[in-house]
Protein backbone atom coordinates (compact mmCIF):
# COMPACT_ATOMS: atom_id res chain seq x y z
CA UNK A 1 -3.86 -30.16 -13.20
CA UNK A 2 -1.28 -33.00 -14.11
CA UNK A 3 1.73 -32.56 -12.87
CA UNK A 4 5.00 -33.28 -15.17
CA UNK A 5 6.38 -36.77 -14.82
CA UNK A 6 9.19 -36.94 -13.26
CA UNK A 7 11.21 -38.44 -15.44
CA UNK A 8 10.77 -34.83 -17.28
CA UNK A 9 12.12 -32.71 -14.05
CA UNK A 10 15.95 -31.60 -14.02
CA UNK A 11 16.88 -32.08 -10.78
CA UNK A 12 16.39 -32.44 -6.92
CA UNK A 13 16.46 -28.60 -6.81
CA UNK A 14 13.82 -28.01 -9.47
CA UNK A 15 11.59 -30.65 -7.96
CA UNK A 16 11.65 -29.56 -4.16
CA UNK A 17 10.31 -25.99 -5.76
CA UNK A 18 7.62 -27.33 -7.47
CA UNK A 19 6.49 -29.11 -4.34
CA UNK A 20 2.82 -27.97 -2.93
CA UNK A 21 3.82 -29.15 0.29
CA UNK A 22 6.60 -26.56 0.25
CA UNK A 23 3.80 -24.18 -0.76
CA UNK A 24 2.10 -25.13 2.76
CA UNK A 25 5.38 -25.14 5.07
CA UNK A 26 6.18 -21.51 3.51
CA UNK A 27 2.42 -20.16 3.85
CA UNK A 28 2.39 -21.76 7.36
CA UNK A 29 5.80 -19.80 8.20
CA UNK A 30 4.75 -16.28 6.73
CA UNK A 31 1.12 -16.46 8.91
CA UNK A 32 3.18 -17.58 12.09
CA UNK A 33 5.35 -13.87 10.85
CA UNK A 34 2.30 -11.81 10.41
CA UNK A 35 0.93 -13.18 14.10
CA UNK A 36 4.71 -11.99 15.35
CA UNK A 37 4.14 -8.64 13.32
CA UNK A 38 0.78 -8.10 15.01
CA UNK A 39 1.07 -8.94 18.55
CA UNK A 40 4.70 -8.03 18.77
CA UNK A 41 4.94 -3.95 18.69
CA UNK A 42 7.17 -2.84 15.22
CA UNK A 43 9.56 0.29 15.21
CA UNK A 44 8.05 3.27 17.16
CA UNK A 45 5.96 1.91 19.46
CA UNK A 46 8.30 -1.02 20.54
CA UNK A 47 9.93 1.51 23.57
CA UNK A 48 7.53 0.42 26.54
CA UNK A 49 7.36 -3.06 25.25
CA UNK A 50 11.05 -3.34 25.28
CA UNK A 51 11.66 -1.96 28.64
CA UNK A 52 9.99 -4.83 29.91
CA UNK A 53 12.33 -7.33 28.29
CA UNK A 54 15.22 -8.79 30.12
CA UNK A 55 18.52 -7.90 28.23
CA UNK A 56 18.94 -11.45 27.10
CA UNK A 57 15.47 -11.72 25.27
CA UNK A 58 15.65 -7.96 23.98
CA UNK A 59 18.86 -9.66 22.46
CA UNK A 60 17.05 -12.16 20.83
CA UNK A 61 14.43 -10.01 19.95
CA UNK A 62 17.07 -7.39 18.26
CA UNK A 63 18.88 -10.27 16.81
CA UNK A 64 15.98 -11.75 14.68
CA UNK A 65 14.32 -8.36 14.31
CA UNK A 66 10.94 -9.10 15.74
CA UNK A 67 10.63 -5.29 16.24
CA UNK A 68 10.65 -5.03 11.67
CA UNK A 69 9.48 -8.05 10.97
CA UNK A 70 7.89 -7.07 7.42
CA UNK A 71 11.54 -5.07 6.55
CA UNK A 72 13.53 -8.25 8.04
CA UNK A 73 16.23 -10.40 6.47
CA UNK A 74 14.31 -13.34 6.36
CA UNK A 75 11.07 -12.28 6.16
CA UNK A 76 12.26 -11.23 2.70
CA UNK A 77 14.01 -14.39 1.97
CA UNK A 78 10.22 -16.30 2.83
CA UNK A 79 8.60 -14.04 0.28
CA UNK A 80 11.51 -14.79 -2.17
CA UNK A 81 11.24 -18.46 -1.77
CA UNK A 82 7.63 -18.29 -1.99
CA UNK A 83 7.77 -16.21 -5.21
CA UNK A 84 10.34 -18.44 -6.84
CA UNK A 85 7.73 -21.62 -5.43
CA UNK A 86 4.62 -20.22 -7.15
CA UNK A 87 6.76 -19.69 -10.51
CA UNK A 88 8.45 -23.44 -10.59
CA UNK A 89 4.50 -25.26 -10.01
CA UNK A 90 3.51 -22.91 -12.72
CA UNK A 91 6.20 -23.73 -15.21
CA UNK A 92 5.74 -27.26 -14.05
CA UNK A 93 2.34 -27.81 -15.00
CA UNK A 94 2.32 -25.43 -17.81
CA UNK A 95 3.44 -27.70 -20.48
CA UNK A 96 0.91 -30.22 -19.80
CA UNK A 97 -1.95 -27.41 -19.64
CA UNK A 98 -0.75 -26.45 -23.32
CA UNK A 99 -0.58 -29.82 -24.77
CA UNK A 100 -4.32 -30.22 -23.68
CA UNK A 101 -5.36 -27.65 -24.84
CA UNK A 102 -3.96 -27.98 -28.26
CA UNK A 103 -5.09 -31.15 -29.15
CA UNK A 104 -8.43 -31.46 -30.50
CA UNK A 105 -10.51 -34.69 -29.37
CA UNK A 106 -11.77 -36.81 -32.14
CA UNK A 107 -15.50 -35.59 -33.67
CA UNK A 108 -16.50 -39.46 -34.14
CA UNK A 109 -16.06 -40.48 -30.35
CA UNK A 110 -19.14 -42.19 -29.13
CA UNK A 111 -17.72 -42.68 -25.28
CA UNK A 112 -19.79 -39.32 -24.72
CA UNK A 113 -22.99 -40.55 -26.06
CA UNK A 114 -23.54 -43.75 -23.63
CA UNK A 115 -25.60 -42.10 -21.02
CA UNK A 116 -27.29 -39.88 -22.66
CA UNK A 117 -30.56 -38.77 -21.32
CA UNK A 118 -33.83 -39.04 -23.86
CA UNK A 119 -33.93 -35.34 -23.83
CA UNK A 120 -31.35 -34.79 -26.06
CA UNK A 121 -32.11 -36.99 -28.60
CA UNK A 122 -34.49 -36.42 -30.84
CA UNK A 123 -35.77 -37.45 -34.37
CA UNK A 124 -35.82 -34.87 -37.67
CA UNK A 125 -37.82 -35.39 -41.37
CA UNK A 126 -34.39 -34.62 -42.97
CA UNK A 127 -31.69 -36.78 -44.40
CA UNK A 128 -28.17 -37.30 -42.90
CA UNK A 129 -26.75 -35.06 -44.75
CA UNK A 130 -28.69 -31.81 -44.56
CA UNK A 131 -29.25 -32.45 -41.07
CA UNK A 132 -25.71 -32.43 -40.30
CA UNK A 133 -25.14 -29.57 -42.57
CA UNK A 134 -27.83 -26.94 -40.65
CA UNK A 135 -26.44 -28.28 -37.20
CA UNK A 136 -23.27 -27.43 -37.89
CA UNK A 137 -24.38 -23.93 -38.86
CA UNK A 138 -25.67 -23.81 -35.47
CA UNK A 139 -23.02 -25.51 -33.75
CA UNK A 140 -20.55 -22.84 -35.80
CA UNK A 141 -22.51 -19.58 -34.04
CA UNK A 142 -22.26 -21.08 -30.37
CA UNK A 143 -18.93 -23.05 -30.16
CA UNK A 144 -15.48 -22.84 -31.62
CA UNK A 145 -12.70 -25.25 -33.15
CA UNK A 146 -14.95 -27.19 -34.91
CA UNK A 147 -14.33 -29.82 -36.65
CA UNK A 148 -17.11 -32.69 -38.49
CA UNK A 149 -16.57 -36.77 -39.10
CA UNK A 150 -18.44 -38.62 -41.29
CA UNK A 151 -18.76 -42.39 -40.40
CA UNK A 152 -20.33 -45.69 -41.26
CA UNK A 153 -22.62 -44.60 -38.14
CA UNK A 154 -23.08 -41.09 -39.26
CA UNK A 155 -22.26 -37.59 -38.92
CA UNK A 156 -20.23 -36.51 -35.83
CA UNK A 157 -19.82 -32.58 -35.29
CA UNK A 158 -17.90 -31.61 -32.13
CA UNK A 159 -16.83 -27.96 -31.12
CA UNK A 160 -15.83 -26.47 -27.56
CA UNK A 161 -16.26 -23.14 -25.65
CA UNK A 162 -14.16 -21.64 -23.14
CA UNK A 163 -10.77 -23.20 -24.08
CA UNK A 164 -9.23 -20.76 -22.24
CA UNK A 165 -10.38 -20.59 -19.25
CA UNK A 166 -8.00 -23.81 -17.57
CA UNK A 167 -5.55 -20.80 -17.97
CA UNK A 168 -7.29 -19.34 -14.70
CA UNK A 169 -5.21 -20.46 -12.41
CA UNK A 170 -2.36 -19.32 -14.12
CA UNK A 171 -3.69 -15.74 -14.02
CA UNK A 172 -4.07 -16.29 -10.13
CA UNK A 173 -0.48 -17.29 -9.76
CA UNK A 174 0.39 -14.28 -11.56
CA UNK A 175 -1.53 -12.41 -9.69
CA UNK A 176 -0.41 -13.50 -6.24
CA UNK A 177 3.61 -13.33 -7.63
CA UNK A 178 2.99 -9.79 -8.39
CA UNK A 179 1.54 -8.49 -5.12
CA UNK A 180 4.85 -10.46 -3.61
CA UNK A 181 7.40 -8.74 -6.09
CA UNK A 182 5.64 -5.49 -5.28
CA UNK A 183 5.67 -6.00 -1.83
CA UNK A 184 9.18 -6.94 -1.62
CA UNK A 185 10.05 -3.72 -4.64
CA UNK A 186 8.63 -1.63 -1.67
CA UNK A 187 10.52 -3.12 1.51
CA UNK A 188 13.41 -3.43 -0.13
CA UNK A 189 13.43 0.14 -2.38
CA UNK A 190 10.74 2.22 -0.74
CA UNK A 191 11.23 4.36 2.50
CA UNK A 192 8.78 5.46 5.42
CA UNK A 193 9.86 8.87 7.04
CA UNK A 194 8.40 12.20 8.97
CA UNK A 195 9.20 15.73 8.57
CA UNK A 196 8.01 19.27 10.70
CA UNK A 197 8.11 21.62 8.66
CA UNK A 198 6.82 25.40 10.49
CA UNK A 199 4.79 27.50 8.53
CA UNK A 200 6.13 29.81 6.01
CA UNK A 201 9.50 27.22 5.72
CA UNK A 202 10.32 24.76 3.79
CA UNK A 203 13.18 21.68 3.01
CA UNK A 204 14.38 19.24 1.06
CA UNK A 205 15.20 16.55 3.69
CA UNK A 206 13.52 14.12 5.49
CA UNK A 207 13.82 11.72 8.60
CA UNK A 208 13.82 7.51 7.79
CA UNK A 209 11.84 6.37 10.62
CA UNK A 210 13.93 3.07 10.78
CA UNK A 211 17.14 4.36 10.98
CA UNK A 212 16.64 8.15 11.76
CA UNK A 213 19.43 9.30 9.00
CA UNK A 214 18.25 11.95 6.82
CA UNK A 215 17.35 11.37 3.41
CA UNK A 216 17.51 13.74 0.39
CA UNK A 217 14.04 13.73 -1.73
CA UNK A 218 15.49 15.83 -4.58
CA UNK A 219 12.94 18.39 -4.33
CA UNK A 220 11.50 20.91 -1.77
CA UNK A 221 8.41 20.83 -0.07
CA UNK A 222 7.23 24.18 1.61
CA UNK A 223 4.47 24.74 4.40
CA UNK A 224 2.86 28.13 2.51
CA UNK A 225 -0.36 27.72 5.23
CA UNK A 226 -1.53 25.76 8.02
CA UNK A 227 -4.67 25.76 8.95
CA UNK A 228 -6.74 24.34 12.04
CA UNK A 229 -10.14 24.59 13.81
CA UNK A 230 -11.04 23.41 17.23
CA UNK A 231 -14.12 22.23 18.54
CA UNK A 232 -15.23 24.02 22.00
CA UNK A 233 -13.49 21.81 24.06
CA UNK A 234 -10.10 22.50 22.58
CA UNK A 235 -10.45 19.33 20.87
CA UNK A 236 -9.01 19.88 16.92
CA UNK A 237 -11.71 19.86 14.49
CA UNK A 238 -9.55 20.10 11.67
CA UNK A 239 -6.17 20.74 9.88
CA UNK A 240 -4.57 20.66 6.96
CA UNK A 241 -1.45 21.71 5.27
CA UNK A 242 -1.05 24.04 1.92
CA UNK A 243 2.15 22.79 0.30
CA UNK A 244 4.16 24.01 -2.59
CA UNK A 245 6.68 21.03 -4.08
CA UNK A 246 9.28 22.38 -6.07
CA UNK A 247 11.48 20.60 -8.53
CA UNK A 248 13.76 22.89 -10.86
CA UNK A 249 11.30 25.02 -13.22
CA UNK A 250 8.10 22.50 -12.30
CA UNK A 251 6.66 23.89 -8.75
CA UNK A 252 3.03 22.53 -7.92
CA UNK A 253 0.49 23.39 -5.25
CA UNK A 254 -1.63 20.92 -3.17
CA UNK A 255 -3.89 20.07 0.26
CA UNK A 256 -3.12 17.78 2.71
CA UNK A 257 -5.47 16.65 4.81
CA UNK A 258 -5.97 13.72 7.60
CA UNK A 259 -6.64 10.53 5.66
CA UNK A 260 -6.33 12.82 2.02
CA UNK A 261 -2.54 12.67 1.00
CA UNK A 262 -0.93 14.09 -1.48
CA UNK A 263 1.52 12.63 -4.16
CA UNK A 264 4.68 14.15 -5.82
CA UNK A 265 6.64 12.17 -7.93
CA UNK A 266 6.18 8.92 -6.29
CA UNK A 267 6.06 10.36 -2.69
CA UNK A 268 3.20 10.08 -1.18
CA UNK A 269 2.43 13.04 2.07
CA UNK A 270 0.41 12.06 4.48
CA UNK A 271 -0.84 14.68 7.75
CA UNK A 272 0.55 12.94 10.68
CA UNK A 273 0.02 15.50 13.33
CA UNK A 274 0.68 19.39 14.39
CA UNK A 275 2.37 21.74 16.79
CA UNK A 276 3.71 25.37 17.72
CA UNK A 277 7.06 26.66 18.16
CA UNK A 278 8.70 29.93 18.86
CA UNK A 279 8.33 32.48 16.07
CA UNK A 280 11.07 34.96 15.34
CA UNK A 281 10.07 38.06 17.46
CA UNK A 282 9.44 38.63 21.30
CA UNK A 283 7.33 41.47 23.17
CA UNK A 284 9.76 43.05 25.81
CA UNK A 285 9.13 45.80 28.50
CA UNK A 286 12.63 47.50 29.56
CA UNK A 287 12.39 49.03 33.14
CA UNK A 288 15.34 51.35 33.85
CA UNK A 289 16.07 51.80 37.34
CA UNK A 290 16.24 56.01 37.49
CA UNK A 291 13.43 58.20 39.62
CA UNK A 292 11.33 57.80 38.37
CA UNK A 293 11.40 54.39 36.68
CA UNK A 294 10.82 54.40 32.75
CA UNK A 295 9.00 51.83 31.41
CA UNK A 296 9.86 51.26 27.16
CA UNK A 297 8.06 48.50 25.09
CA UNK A 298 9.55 47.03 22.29
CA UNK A 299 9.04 44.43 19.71
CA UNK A 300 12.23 42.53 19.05
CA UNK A 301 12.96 40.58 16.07
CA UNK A 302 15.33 37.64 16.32
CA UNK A 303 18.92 38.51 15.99
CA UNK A 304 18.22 42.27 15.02
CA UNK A 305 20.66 44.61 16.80
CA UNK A 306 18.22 47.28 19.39
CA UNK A 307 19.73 49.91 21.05
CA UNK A 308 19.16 50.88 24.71
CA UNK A 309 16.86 53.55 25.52
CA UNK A 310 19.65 55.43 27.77
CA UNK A 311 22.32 55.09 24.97
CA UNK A 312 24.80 52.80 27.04
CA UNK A 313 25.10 49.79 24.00
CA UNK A 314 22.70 47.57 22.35
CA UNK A 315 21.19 44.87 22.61
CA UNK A 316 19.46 41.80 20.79
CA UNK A 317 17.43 38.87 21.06
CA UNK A 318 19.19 35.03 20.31
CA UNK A 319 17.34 32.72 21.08
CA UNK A 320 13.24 32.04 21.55
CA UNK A 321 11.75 28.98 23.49
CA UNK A 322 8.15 27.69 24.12
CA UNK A 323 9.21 25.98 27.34
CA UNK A 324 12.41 26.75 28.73
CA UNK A 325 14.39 23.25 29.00
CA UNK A 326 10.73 21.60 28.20
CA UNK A 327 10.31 21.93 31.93
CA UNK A 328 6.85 23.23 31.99
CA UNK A 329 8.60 26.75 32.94
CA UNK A 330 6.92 28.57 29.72
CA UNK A 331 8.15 30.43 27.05
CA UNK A 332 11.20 32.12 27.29
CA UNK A 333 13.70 34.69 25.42
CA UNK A 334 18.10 34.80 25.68
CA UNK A 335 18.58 38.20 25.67
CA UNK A 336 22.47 39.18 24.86
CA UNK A 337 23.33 42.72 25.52
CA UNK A 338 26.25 44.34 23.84
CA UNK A 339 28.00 47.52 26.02
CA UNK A 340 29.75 50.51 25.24
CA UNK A 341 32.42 49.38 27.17
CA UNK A 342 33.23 45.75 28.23
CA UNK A 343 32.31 42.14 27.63
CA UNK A 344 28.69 41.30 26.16
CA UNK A 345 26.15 40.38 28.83
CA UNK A 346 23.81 36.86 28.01
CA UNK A 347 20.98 36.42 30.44
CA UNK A 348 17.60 34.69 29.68
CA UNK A 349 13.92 36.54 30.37
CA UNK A 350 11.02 34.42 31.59
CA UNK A 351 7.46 35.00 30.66
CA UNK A 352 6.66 33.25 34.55
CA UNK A 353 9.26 33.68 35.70
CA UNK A 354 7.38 33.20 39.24
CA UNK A 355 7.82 29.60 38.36
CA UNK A 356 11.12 29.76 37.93
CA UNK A 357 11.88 31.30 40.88
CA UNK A 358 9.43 28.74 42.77
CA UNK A 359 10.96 25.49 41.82
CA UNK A 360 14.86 26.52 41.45
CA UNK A 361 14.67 29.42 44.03
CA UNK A 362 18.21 28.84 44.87
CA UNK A 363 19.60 28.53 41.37
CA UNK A 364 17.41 31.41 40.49
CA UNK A 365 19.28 33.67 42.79
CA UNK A 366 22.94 32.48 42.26
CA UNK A 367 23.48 31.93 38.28
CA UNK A 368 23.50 35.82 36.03
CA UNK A 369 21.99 33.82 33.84
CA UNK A 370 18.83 33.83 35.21
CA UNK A 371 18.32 37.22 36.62
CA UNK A 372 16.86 39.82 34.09
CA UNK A 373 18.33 42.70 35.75
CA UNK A 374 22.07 40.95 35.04
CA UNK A 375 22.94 44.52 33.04
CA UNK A 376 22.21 47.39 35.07
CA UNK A 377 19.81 49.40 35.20
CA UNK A 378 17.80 47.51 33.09
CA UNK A 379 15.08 44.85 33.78
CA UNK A 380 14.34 42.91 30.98
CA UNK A 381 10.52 41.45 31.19
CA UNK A 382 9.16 39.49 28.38
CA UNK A 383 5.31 39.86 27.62
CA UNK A 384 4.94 37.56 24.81
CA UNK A 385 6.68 35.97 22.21
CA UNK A 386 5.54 35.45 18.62
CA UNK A 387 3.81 31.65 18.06
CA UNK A 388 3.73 29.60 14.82
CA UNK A 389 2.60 26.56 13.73
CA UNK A 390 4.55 23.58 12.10
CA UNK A 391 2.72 20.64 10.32
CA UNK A 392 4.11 17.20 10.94
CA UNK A 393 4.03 15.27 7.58
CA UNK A 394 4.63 11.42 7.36
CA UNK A 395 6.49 10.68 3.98
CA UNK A 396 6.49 7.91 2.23
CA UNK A 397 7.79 5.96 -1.20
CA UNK A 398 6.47 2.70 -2.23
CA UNK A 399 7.79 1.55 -5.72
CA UNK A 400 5.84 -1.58 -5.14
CA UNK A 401 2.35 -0.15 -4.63
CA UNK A 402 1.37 -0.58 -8.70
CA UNK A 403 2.52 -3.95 -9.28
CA UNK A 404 0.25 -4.76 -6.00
CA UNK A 405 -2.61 -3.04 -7.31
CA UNK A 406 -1.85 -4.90 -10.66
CA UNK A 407 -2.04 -7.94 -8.45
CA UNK A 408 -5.44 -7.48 -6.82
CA UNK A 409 -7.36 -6.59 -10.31
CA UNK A 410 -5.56 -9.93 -12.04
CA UNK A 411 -6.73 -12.07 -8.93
CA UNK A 412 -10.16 -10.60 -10.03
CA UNK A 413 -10.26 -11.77 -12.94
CA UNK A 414 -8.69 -14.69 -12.25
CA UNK A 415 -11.17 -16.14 -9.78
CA UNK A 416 -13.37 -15.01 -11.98
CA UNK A 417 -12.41 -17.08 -14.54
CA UNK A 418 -11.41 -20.29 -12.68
CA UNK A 419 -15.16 -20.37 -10.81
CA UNK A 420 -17.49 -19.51 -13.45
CA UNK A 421 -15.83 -20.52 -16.39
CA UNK A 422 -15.11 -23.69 -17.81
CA UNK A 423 -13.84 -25.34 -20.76
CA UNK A 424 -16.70 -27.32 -22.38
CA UNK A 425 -16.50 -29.88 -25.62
CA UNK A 426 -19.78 -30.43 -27.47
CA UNK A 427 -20.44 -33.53 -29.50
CA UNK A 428 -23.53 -33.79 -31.99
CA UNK A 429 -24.19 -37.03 -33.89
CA UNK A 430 -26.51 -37.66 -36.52
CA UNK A 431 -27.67 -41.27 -37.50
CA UNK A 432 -30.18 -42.86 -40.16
CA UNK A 433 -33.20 -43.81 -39.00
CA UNK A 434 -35.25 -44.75 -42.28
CA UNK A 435 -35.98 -41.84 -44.43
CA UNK A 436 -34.99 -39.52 -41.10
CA UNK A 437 -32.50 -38.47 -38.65
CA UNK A 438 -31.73 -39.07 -35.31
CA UNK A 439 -29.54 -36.10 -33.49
CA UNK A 440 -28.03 -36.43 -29.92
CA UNK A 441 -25.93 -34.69 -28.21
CA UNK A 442 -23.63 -35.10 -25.32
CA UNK A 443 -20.44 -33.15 -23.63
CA UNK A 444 -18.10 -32.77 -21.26
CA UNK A 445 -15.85 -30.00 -19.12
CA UNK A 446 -13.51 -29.79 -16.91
CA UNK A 447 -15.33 -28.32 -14.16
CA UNK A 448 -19.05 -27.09 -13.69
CA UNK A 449 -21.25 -30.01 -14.57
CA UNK A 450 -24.60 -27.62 -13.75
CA UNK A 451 -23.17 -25.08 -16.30
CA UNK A 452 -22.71 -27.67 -18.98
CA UNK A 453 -26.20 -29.58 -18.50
CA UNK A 454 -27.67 -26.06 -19.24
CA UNK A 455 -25.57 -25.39 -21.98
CA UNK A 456 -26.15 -28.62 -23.67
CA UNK A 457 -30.17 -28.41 -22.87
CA UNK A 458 -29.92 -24.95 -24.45
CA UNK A 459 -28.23 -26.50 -27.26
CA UNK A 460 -30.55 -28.73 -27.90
CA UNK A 461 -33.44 -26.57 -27.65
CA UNK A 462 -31.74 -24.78 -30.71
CA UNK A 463 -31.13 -27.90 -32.57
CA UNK A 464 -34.44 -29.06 -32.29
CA UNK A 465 -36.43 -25.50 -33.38
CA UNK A 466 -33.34 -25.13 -36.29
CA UNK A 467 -34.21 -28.51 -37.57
CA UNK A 468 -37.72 -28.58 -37.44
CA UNK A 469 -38.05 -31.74 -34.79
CA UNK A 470 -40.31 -34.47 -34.22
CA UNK A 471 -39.94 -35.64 -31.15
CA UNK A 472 -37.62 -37.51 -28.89
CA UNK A 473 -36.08 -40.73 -30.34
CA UNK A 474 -36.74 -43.94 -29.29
């Protein structure tokens, strides 16, 4: 491809972006980025890599963002400046391209003719004329832009296939500038976040991983099931999430599964991972200190007034915990009890609360808190409490993602074109030879010499069968 003289180019600006050797620097610069983006941990799982820095090179490493390098400043700018390279060479050589392919060679060239081979010449018991009239029927079914010369040395016919195809390259440009714009639509307008969300809940709010401010998606996603199967080691099986997405009067249902997310309105869900929490209700046994001791069992619901089984006030369960101060002591329930007479009593219940006692024996003993006989003459023991699952649910929105995918399909077709097609010209010329004609014919292309050898022996092959041929010419 012939570049544009440079008499042509504007200015210094305009030629340093239509340089290939800024094409190299920039591709050399964004593979040394992807090395730092692979070896270098990004975002989440930079914590035990950066506690290993000193403070001065975790400076460094926060000032030029090694820990996002694909979301980074200028990351983005080497994208940019390759996007706005690949568009300059492509305008640059453009104009050439066109020109060439506009003009149409001359029929009567004989240049093409001086090598060739005996095989595609050959003799024909017609005249001139009507030889060069049934070829060019011929010619007219394989080839297009025709175009016919009559000389003192004959009849020239010329056509071409595949005129086209030097815009190949051109696709693949495209091609490669859209997966860039899309990739930097989706750093630049696209988010990556995570959500819990228990079962039976739902919310309209997510977490941006990168930042860790909330983010309004302007519709509500809802847990309605979650569902999981073990194998017998305790190992999960599987599990998936049944979620409801609601969006003024449209509300839609759909799965998500481990590597099988689901889409609403640009977001894509994907099933991250799983957990339990705390439900809303604990199993409690009351023991009331009286001879003999009466023992009452009781299901309470979260934040739902109970009253006492000797009449002396009520009480009611605030607060419900898997592990008490995630502290391996086990679940545990605050229990608030509301007297007759005086101030309320708080004091949490322990489902081991053996443990408790074992590892803070002395605080155990010394904070109310702690003790679940704190309102007399109660004991408060809790049995059980009420277990639900939650499904974690990475969210994200790529903007980006269809002019990528438009990207990959054009760079298809684009290679395709650019290796196995090629633009090829066809010359036929007829001469006298006595009462008969001579025909031979010769071509060129741009690329793909095998392909055009074929072409031209099928060609001839044609010629010779359409005109009824002798033999090859001397």
């Amino acid at each position: 491809m012939e570049p544009t003289p440079a008499s042509q180019k504007p200015n210094a600006l305009w030629r340093f972006f239509s340089s290939v050797r800024l094409t190299l620097v920039l591709l050399i610069l964004l593979a040394g980025a992807s090395v730092l983006g692979t070896f270098i941990p990004q975002r989440e799982g930079m914590s035990d890599f950066a506690h290993r820095l000193s403070p001065g090179m975790f400076k460094v490493f926060e000032t030029f963002q090694l820990f996002d390098v694909y979301h980074s400043l200028w990351f983005r700018i080497l994208i940019s400046a390759l996007a706005l390279n690949l568009i300059v060479c492509s305008l640059n050589r453009l104009s050439s391209t066109v020109r060439r392919l506009r003009a149409l060679p001359r029929a009567d060239r004989s240049k093409p003719f001086e090598d060739t081979p005996p095989r595609r010449r050959f003799t024909v018991s017609l005249s001139v004329a009507e030889a060069a009239t049934r070829a060019q029927d011929l010619l007219r079914k394989r080839t297009v832009r025709h175009a016919r010369k009559e000389s003192t040395d004959g009849v020239f016919l010329y056509g071409e296939r595949g005129r086209f195809s030097v815009f190949g390259v051109y696709i693949v440009h495209m091609s490669v500038l859209l997966i860039l714009v899309g990739s930097i639509i989706g750093s630049v307008t696209g988010f990556e976040g995570f959500v819990n969300i228990p079962e039976g809940e739902g919310t309209e709010t997510i977490r941006l991983r990168r930042s860790g401010a909330e983010l309004n998606l302007g519709f509500r996603v809802e847990c309605t099931e979650f569902f999981v199967a073990f194998y017998n080691d305790g190992t999960p099986k599987e599990y998936r999430s049944s979620l409801r997405f609601s969006a003024g009067d449209e509300s839609i249902e759909g799965a998500v599964l481990v590597n099988h997310p689901y889409t609403f309105r640009g977001v894509r869900f994907y099933q991250a991972s799983y957990g339990v929490i705390p439900g809303n209700e604990a199993s409690l046994v009351l023991h009331r200190g009286t001879s003999p001791v009466k023992e009452t069992a009781i299901r309470a619901r979260r934040g739902e007034p109970i009253p006492l089984p000797g009449g002396e006030g009520t009480f009611q369960v605030e607060d419900i915990r898997e592990d008490f101060m995630r502290m391996g002591m086990g679940p545990a329930a605050r229990i608030l009890v509301h007297p007759k007479e005086g101030e309320p009593v708080p004091f949490w219940v322990f489902l081991h609360p053996d443990r408790m006692e074992a590892r803070f024996s002395e605080v155990f003993k010394r904070f109310p808190q702690l003790n679940p006989s704190s309102f007399e003459p109660y004991t408060f023991l809790l049995k059980d409490i009420e277990r639900r699952y939650y499904t974690g649910l990475q969210v994200n929105r790529d903007p980006g993602v269809p002019f990528v995918w438009s990207g990959f399909i054009l760079i298809i077709v684009g290679l395709f074109i650019s290796f196995f097609m090629s633009h090829r010209r066809i010359w036929v010329r007829i001469e006298k030879d006595g009462d008969r004609a001579v025909v031979s014919l010769a071509g060129m292309a741009n690329k793909n010499p095998v392909g055009l050898e074929r072409e031209l022996d099928r060609l001839t092959d044609g010629l010779r069968e359409h005109l009824g041929a002798e033999g090859q010419a001397s």
